[in-house]
Protein backbone atom coordinates (compact mmCIF):
# COMPACT_ATOMS: atom_id res chain seq x y z
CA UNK A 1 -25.08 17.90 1.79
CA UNK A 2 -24.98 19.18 5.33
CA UNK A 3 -24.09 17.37 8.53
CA UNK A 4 -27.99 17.62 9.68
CA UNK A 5 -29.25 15.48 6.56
CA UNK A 6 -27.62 12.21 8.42
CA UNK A 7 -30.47 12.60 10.81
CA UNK A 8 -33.15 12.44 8.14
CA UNK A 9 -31.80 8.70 6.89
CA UNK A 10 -34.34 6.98 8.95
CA UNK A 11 -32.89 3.72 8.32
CA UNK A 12 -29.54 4.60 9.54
CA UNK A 13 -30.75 5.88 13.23
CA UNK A 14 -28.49 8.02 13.89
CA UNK A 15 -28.62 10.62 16.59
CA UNK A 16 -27.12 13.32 18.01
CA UNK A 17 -24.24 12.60 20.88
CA UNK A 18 -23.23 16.52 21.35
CA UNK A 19 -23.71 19.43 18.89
CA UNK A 20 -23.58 23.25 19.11
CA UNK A 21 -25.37 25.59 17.56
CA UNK A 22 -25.09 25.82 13.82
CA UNK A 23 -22.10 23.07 13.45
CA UNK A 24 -25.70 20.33 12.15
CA UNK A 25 -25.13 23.06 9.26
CA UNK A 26 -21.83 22.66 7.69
CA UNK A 27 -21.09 21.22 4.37
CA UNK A 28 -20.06 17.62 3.54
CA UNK A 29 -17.20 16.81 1.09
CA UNK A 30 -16.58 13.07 2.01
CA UNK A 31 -16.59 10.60 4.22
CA UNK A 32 -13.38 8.46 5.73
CA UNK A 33 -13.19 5.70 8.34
CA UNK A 34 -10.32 5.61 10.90
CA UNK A 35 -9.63 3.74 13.77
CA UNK A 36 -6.10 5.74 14.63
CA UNK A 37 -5.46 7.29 17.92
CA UNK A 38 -4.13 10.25 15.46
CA UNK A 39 -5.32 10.21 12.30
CA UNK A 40 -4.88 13.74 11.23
CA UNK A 41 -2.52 13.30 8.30
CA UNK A 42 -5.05 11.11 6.43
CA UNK A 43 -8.21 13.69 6.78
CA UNK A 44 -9.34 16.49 4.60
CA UNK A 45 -11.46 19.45 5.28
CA UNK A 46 -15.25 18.65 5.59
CA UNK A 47 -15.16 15.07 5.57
CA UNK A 48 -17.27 13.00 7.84
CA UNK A 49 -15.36 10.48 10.33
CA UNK A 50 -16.70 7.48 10.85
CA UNK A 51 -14.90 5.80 13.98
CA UNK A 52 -15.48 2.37 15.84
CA UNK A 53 -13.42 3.64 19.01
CA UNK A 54 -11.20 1.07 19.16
CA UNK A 55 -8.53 2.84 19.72
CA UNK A 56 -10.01 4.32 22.63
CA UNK A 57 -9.27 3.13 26.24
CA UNK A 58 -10.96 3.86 30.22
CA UNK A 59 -7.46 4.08 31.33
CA UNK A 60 -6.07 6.35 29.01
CA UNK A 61 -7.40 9.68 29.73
CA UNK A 62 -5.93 12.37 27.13
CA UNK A 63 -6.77 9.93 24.10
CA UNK A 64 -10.29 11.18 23.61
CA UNK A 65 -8.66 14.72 23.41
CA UNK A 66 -6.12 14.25 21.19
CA UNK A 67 -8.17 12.38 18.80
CA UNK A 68 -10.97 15.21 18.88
CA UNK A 69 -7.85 17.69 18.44
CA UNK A 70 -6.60 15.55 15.38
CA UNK A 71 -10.35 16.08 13.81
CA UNK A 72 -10.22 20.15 14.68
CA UNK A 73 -6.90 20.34 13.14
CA UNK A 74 -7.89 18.48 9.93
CA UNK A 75 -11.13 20.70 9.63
CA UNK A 76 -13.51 17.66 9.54
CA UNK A 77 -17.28 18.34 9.06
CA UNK A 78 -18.48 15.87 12.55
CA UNK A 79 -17.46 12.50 13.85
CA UNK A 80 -19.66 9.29 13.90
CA UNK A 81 -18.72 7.32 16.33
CA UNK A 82 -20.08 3.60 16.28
CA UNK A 83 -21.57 2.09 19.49
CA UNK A 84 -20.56 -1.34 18.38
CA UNK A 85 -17.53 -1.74 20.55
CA UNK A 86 -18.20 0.16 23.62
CA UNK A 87 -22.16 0.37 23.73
CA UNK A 88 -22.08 3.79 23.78
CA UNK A 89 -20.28 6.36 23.30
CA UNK A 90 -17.95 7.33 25.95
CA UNK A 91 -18.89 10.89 28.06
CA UNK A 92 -14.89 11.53 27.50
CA UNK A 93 -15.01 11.55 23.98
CA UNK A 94 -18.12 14.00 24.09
CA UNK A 95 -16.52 16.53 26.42
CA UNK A 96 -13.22 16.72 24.14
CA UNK A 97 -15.44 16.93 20.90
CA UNK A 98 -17.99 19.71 22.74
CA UNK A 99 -14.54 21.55 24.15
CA UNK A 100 -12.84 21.18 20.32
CA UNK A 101 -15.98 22.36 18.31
CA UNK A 102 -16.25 18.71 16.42
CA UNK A 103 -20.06 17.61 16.07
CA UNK A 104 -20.39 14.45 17.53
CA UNK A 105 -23.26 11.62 16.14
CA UNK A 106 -23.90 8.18 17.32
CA UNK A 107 -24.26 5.17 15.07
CA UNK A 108 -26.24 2.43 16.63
CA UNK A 109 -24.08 -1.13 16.60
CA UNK A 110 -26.46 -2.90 14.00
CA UNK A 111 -25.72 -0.19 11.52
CA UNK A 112 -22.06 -1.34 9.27
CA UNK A 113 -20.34 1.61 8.46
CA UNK A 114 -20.28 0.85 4.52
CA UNK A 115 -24.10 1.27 4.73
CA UNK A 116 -23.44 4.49 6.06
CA UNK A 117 -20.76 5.41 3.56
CA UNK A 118 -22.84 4.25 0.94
CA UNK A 119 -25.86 6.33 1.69
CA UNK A 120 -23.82 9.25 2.23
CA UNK A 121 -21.88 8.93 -1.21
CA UNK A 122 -25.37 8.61 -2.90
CA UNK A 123 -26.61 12.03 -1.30
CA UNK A 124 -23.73 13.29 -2.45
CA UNK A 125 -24.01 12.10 -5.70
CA UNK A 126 -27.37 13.24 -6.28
CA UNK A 127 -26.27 17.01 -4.54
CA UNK A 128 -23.97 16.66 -7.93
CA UNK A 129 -26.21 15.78 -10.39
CA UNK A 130 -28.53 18.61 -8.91
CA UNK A 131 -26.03 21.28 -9.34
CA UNK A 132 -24.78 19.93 -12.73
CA UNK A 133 -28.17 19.73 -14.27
CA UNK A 134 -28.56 21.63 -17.72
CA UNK A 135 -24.19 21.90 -18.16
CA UNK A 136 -23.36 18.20 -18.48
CA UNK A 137 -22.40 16.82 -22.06
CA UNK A 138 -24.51 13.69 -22.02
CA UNK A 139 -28.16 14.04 -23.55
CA UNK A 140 -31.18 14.14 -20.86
CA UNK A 141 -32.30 10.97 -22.06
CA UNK A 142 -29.21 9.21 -21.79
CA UNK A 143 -27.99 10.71 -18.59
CA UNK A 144 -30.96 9.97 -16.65
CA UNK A 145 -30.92 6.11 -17.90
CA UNK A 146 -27.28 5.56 -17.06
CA UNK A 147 -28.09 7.29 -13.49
CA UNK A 148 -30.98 4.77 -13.17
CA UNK A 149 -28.29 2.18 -12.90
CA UNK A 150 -25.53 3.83 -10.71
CA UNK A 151 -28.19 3.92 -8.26
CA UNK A 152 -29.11 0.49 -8.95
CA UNK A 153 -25.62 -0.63 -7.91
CA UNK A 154 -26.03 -2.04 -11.37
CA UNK A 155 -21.93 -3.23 -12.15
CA UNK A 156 -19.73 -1.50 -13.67
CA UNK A 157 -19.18 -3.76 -17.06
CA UNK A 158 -23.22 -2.78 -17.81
CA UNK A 159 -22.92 0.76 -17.35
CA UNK A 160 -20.22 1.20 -20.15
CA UNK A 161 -22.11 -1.33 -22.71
CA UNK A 162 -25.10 1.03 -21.84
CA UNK A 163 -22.83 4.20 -22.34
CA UNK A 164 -21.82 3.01 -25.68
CA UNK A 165 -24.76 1.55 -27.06
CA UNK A 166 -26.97 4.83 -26.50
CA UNK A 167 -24.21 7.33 -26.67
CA UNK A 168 -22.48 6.14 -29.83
CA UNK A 169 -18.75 5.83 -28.19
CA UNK A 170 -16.40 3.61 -29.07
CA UNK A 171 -15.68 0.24 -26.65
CA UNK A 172 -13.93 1.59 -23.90
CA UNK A 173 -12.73 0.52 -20.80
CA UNK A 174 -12.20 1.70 -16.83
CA UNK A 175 -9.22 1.23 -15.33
CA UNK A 176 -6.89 2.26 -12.56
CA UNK A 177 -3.77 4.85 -12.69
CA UNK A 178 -1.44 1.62 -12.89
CA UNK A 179 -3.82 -0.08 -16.13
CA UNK A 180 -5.81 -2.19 -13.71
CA UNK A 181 -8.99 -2.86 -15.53
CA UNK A 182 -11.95 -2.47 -13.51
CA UNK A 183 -14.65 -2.59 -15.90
CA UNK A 184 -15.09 -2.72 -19.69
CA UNK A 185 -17.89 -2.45 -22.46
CA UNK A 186 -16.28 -5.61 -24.16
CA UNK A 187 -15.43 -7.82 -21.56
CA UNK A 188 -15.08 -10.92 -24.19
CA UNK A 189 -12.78 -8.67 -25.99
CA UNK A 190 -11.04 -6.36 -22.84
CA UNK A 191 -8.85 -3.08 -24.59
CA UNK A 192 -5.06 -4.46 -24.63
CA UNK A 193 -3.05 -1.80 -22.23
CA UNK A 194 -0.17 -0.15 -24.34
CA UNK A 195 3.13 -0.14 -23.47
CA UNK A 196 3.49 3.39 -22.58
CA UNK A 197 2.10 4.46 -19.04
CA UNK A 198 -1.83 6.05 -19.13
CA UNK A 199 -0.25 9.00 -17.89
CA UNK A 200 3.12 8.79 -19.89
CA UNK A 201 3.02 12.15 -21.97
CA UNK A 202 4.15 10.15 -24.88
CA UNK A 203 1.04 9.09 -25.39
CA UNK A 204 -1.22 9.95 -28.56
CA UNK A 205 -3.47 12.66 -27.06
CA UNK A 206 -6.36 11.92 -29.74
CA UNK A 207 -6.39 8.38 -27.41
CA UNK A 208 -5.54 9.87 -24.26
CA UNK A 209 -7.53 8.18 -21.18
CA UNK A 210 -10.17 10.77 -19.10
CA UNK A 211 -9.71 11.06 -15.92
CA UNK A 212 -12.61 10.02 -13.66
CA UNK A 213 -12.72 12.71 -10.67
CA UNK A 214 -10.02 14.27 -8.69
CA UNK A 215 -6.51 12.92 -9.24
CA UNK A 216 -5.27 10.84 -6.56
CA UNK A 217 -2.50 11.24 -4.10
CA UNK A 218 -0.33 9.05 -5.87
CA UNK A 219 -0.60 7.22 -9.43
CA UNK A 220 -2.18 4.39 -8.49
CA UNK A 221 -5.13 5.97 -6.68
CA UNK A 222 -7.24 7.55 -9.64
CA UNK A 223 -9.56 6.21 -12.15
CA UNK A 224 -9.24 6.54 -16.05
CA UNK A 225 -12.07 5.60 -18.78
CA UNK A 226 -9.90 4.70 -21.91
CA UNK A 227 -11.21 4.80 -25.24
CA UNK A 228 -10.20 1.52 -27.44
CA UNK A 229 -9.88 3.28 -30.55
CA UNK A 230 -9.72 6.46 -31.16
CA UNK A 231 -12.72 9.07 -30.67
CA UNK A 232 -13.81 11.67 -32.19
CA UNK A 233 -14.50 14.88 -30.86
CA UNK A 234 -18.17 14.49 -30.04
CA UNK A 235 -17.53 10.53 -29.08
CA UNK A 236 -14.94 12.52 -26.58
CA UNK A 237 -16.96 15.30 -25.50
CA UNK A 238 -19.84 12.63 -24.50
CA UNK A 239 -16.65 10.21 -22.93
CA UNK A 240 -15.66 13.62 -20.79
CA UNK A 241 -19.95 13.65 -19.60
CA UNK A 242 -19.51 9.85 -18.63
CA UNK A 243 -16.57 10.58 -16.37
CA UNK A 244 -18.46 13.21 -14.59
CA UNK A 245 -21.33 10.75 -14.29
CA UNK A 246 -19.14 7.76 -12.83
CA UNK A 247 -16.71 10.70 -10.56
CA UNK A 248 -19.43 10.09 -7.50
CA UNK A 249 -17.86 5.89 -7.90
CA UNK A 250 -14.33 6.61 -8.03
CA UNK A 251 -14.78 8.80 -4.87
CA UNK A 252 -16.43 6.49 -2.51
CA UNK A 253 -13.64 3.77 -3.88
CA UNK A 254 -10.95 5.98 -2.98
CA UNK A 255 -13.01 6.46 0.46
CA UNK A 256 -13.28 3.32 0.85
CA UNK A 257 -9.41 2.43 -0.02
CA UNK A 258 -8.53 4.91 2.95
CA UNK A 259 -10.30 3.56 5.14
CA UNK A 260 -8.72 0.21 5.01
CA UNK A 261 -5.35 1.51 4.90
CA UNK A 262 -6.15 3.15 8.20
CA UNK A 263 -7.70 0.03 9.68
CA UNK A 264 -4.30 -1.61 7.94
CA UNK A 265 -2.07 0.92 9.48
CA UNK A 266 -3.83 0.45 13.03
CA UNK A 267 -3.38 -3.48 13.00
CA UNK A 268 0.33 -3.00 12.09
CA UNK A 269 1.32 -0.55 14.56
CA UNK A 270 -0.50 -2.88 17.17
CA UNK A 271 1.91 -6.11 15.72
CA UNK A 272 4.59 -3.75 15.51
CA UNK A 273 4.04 -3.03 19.44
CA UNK A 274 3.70 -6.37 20.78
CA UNK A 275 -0.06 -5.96 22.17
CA UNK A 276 -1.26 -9.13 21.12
CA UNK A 277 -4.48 -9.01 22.80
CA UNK A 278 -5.02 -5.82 20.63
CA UNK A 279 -3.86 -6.85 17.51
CA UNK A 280 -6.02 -10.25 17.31
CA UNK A 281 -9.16 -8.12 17.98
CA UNK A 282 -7.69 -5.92 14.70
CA UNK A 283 -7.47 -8.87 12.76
CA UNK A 284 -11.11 -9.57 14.02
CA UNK A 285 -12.07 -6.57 12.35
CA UNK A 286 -9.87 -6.11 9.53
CA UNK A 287 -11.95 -7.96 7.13
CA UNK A 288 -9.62 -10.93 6.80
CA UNK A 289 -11.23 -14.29 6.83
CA UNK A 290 -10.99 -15.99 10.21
CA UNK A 291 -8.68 -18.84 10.78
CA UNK A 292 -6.85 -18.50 7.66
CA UNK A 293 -3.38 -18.61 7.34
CA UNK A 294 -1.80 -15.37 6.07
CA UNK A 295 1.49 -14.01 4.28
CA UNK A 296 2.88 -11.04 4.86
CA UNK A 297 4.04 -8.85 2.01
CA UNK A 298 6.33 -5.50 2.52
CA UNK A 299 7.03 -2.67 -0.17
CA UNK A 300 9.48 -0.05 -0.28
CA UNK A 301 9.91 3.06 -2.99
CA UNK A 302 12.89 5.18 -1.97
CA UNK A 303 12.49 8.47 -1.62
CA UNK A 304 8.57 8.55 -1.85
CA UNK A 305 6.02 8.42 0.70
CA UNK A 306 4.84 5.64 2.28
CA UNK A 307 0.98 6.28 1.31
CA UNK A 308 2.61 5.77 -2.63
CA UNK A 309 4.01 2.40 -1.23
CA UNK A 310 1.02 1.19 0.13
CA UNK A 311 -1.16 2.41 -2.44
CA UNK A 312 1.09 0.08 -5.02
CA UNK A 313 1.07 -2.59 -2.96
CA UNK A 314 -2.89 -2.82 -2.53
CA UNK A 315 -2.86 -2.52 -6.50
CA UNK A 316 -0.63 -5.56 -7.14
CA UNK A 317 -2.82 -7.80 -4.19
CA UNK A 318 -6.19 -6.70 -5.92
CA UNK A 319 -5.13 -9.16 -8.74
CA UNK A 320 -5.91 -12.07 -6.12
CA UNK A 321 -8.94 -13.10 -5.67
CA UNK A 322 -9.17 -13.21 -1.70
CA UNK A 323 -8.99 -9.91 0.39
CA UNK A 324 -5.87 -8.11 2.06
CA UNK A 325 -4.84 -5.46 4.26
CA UNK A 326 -2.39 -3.33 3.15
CA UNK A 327 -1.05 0.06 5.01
CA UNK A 328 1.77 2.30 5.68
CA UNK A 329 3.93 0.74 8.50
CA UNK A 330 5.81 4.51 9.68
CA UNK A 331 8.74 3.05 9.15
CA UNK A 332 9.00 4.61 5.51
CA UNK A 333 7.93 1.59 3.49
CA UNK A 334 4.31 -0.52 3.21
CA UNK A 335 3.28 -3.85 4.57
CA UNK A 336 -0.03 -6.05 3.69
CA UNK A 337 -1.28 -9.52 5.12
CA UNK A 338 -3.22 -11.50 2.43
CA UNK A 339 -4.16 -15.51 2.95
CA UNK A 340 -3.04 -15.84 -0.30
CA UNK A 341 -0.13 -18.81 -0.67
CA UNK A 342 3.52 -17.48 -0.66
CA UNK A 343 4.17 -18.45 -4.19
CA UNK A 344 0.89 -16.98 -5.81
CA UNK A 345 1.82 -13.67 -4.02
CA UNK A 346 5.56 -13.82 -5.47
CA UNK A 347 4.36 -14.87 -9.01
CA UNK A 348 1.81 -12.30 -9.44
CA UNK A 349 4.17 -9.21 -7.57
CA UNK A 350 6.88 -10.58 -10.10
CA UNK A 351 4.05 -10.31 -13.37
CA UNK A 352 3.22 -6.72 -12.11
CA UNK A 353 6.17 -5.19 -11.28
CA UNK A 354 7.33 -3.96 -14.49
CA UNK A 355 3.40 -2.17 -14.46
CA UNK A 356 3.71 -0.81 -11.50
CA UNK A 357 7.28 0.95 -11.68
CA UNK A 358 5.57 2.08 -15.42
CA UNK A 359 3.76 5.08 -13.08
CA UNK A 360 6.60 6.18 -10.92
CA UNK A 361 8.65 9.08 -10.83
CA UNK A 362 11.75 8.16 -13.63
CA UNK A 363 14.65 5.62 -11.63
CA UNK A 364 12.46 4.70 -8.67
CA UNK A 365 12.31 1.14 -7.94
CA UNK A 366 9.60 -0.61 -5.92
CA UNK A 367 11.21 -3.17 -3.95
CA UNK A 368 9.02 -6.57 -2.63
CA UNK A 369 9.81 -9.25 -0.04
CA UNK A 370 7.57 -12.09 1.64
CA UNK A 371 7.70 -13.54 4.79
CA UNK A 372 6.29 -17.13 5.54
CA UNK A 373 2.44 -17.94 5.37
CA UNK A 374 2.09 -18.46 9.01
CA UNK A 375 -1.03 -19.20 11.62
CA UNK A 376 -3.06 -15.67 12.32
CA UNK A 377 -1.59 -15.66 15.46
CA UNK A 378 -0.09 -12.44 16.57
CA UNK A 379 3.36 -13.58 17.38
CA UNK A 380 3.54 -15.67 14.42
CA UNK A 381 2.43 -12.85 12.19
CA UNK A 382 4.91 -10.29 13.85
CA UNK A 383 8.10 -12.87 13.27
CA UNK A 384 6.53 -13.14 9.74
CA UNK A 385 6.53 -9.20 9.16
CA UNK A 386 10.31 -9.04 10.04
CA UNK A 387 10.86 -11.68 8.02
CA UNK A 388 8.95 -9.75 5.21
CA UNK A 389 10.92 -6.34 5.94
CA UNK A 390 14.28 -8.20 5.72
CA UNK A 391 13.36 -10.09 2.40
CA UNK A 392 13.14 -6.58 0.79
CA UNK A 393 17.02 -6.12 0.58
CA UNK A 394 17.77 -9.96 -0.36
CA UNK A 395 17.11 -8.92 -4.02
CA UNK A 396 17.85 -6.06 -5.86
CA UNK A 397 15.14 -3.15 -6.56
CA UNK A 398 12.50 -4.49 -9.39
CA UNK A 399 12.78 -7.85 -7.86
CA UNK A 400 10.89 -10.01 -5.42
CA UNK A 401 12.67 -11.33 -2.08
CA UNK A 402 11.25 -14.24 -0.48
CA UNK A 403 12.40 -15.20 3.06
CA UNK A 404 12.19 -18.75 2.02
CA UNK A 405 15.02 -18.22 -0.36
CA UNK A 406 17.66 -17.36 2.19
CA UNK A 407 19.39 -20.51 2.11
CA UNK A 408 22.75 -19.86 2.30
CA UNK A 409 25.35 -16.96 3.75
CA UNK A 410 25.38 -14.76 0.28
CA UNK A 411 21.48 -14.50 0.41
CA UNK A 412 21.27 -13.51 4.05
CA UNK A 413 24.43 -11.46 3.81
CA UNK A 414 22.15 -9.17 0.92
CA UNK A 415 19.52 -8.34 3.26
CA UNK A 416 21.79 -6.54 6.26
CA UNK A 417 21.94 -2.67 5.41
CA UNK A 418 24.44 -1.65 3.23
CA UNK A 419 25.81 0.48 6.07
CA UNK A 420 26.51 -2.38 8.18
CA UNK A 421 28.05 -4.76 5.44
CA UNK A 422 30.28 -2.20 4.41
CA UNK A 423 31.75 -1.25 7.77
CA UNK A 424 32.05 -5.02 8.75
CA UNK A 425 34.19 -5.56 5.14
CA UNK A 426 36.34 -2.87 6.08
CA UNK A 427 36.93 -3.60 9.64
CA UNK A 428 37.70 -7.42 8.32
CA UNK A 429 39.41 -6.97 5.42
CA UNK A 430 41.20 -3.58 5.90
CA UNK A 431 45.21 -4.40 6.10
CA UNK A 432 44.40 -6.56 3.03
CA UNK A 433 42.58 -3.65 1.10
CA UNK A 434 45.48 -1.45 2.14
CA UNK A 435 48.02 -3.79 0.54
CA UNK A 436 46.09 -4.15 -2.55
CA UNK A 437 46.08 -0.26 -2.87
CA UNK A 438 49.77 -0.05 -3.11
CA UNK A 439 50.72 -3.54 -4.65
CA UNK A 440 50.24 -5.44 -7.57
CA UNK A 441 49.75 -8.44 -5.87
CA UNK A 442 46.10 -9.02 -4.92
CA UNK A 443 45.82 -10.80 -1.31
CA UNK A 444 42.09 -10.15 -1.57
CA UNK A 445 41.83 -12.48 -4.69
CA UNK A 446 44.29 -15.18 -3.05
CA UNK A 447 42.21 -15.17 -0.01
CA UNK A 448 38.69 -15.59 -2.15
CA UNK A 449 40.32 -17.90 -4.28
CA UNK A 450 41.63 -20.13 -1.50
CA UNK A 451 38.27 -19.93 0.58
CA UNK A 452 36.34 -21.25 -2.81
CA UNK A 453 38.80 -24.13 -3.17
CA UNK A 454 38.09 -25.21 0.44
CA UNK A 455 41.16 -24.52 1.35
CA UNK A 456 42.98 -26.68 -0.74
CA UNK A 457 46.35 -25.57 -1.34
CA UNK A 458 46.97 -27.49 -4.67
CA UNK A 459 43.65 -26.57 -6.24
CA UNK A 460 44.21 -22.61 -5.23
CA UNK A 461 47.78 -23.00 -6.93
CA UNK A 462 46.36 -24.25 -9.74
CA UNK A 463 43.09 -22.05 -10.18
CA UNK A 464 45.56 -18.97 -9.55
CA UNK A 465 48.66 -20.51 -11.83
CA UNK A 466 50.86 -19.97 -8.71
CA UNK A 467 53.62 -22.78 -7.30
CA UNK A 468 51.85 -24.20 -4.04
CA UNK A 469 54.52 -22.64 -2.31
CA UNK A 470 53.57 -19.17 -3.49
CA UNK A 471 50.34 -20.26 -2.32
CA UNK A 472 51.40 -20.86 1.40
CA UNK A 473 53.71 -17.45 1.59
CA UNK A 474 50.49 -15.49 0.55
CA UNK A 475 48.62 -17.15 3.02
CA UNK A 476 50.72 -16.94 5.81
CA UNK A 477 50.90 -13.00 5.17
CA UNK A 478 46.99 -12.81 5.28
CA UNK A 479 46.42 -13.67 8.53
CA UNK A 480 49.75 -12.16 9.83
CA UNK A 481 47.94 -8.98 8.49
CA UNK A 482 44.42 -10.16 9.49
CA UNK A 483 45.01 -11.93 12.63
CA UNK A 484 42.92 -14.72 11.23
CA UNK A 485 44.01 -18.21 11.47
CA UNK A 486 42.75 -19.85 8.18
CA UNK A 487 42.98 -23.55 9.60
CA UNK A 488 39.84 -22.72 11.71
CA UNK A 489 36.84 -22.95 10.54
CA UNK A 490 34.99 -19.49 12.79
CA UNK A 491 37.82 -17.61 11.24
CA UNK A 492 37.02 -19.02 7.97
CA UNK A 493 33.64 -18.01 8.17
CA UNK A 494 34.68 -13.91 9.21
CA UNK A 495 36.40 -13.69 6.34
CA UNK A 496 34.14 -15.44 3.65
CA UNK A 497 31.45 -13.55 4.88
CA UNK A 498 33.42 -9.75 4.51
CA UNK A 499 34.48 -11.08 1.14
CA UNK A 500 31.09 -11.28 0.47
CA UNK A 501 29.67 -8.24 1.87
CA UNK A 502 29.32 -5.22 -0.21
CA UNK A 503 32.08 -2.92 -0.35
């Protein structure tokens, strides 16, 4: 497919905003929606933008360059820029895509973008099947029925019973990289996952899943058709055929996938920044329902990139039933907003987790935390998104943190950086870890023992086996060291809280 065919989809109506001579000619690969002021890192060579301009502004005059010099840089095929927001496109955004070489189209503001990424995809697809004919594994016969319904939009669950029944496989099922099931030929009867990972190399190769397309940029972004028992070698010759067949699918849902993360990542970075006026028209458009009340959800995997994070994130939230956002939030982690209830969220992020750390790199950890379902309000949300961000660290990695948990000192003490615990213990605490170094008795476990015992004398004697007396002198010389006075209740407080800071 070439740029020029999008003008022969009658249907679509889309024209020509600025093009030079030859650039109608080059080749198609893809297609990606973006609403980022710079969305370079996200685009690949030859795709097709598709762009509602909302990031674009009157009074900001270098934006329509930059974004037309993001697009050069990535080597995209042309930019479709949709009328819907502005009316038309803006005379900036043509100069810096005539000066920058990018061929510019128009998309009228009835036309949705999905019906343009659809039709594309299709063309595509059919490109494919032209260039494939004669060298594919599936019979003629067999092919051409199952391509009926792909092009039918027929579902998923009916093209493997058709697959099966007139190619002889085994029952087999479609899933994501994580063991997601998206579709199966038994539905009554779905394939149970295994315990080992679909990629795990442990795996019996003679049941091995077939990739579907490309591999993804991380392990959750690929499809795999999985046998249920095991094939043999025609039953996976013809299985190798059907993943060819189905590749056109898994690439428009990994189109598709990007695209909301970048509509995901624009909404966040518009919370993030406080424009409020912004960010509600983001939500407008994000897909979320209107008026619902929403939770947000943040991920971290250290030491991987955030696209990984995100990508795991929008994995465990397509379990629920209602729709999400979920993006990278630049701040080397992953955040989503889903009107889901706080406590389905936790309970199904706390069912998956084990899955989802199945696929990562040996000894990561995926790290969760909620913040409160609050009003779609973009203050509101924003609080909730700290809250979210700081719930990460209340529990350890491979658990979930919920900001309604923090109920007392210990759980809100978890969630402060490491960093800043650890200096605050030792700037507390320091004569007394000194004197611990170099004698055998432990002021450190006095103090803690005394502070639990709410400052009882006689019940610290007795917890520690000490006379009371013994109790007092040990006292005294903590907050001679410390400077503390322990029959106030602030000082109190300093020192319970360094005791329970990490050291």
């Amino acid at each position: 497919m070439i740029v020029g065919d999008l003008l022969e989809l009658d249907d679509l109506h889309i024209e020509v905003a600025w093009a030079g001579p030859h650039l109608l000619d080059r080749e198609v690969t893809g297609v990606t929606s973006t609403d980022l002021q710079d969305p370079a890192r996200y685009l690949q060579r030859g795709e097709l933008v598709l762009s509602g301009l909302v990031w674009w502004r009157p009074d900001e005059g270098q934006a329509a360059m930059r974004f037309a010099n993001a697009l050069r840089i990535a080597e995209v095929a042309a930019l479709l820029a949709g009328e819907g927001t502005h009316g038309t496109v803006p005379p900036e955004l043509v100069e810096a895509c005539r000066r920058h070489g990018i061929p510019l189209l128009s998309v009228p503001a009835g036309i949705s973008f999905r019906s343009v990424t659809d039709r594309v995809y299709l063309r595509l697809w059919g490109d494919l099947q032209a260039t494939d004919e004669g060298k594919a594994a599936l019979p003629a016969a067999a092919r051409r029925a199952l391509s009926r319904l792909i092009r039918a939009e027929a579902a998923l669950d009916e093209v493997l019973e058709r697959a099966v029944a007139d190619l002889g496989l085994p029952d087999c099922s479609l899933t994501t990289g994580a063991g997601r099931v998206l579709a199966s030929s038994a539905p009554t009867t779905p394939w149970t996952e295994p315990r080992t990972s679909p990629r795990s190399t442990t795996a019996r190769s003679t049941t091995a899943p077939v990739p579907v397309g490309l591999p993804g940029d991380s392990p959750f972004d690929g499809w795999l058709l999985q046998p249920h028992s095991e094939p043999g070698p025609t039953a996976t010759t013809m299985l190798h055929g059907l993943a060819e067949l189905l590749t056109p699918l898994a690439t428009r849902a990994r189109a598709t996938a990007t695209a909301q993360r970048h509509t995901g990542t624009r909404l966040i970075e518009l919370l993030d920044s406080g424009a409020d006026t912004e960010a509600e028209r983001g939500l407008a458009l994000s897909g979320l329902p209107a008026r619902r009340r929403l939770t947000p959800v943040a991920a971290r995997i250290d030491g991987l990139p955030e696209s990984w994070t995100a990508a795991a994130l929008a994995e465990a939230l397509h379990e629920l039933p209602d729709p999400f956002v979920a993006a990278p939030d630049g701040r080397g982690g992953a955040v989503a907003l889903s009107p889901a209830p706080e406590e389905q969220i936790a309970q199904t992020l706390h069912r998956l987790l084990p899955r989802l750390e199945a696929v990562l790199p040996s000894r990561r950890r995926l790290r969760l935390g909620i913040g409160a379902t609050v009003e779609p309000a973009a203050d509101d949300l924003r609080a909730a998104l700290v809250q979210a961000r700081y719930a990460l660290y209340t529990e350890p990695p491979g658990a979930v943190g919920r900001c309604s948990r923090i109920t007392s000192l210990e759980t809100l003490l978890r969630g402060v950086p490491a960093e800043i615990t650890a200096d605050f213990r030792r700037r507390v605490l320091a004569p007394l870890i000194e004197h611990d170094r170099t004698n055998t008795v432990s002021l450190l476990d006095t103090l803690d023992a005394f502070l639990r015992h709410s400052a009882s004398w006689s019940r610290t004697a007795e917890a520690l086996h000490l006379h009371v007396n013994t109790v007092h002198y040990r006292i005294k010389r903590i907050e001679e060291l410390t400077g503390r006075n322990l029959l106030t209740l602030e000082d109190r407080l300093d020192l319970w809280a360094a005791l329970r800071c990490v050291g």
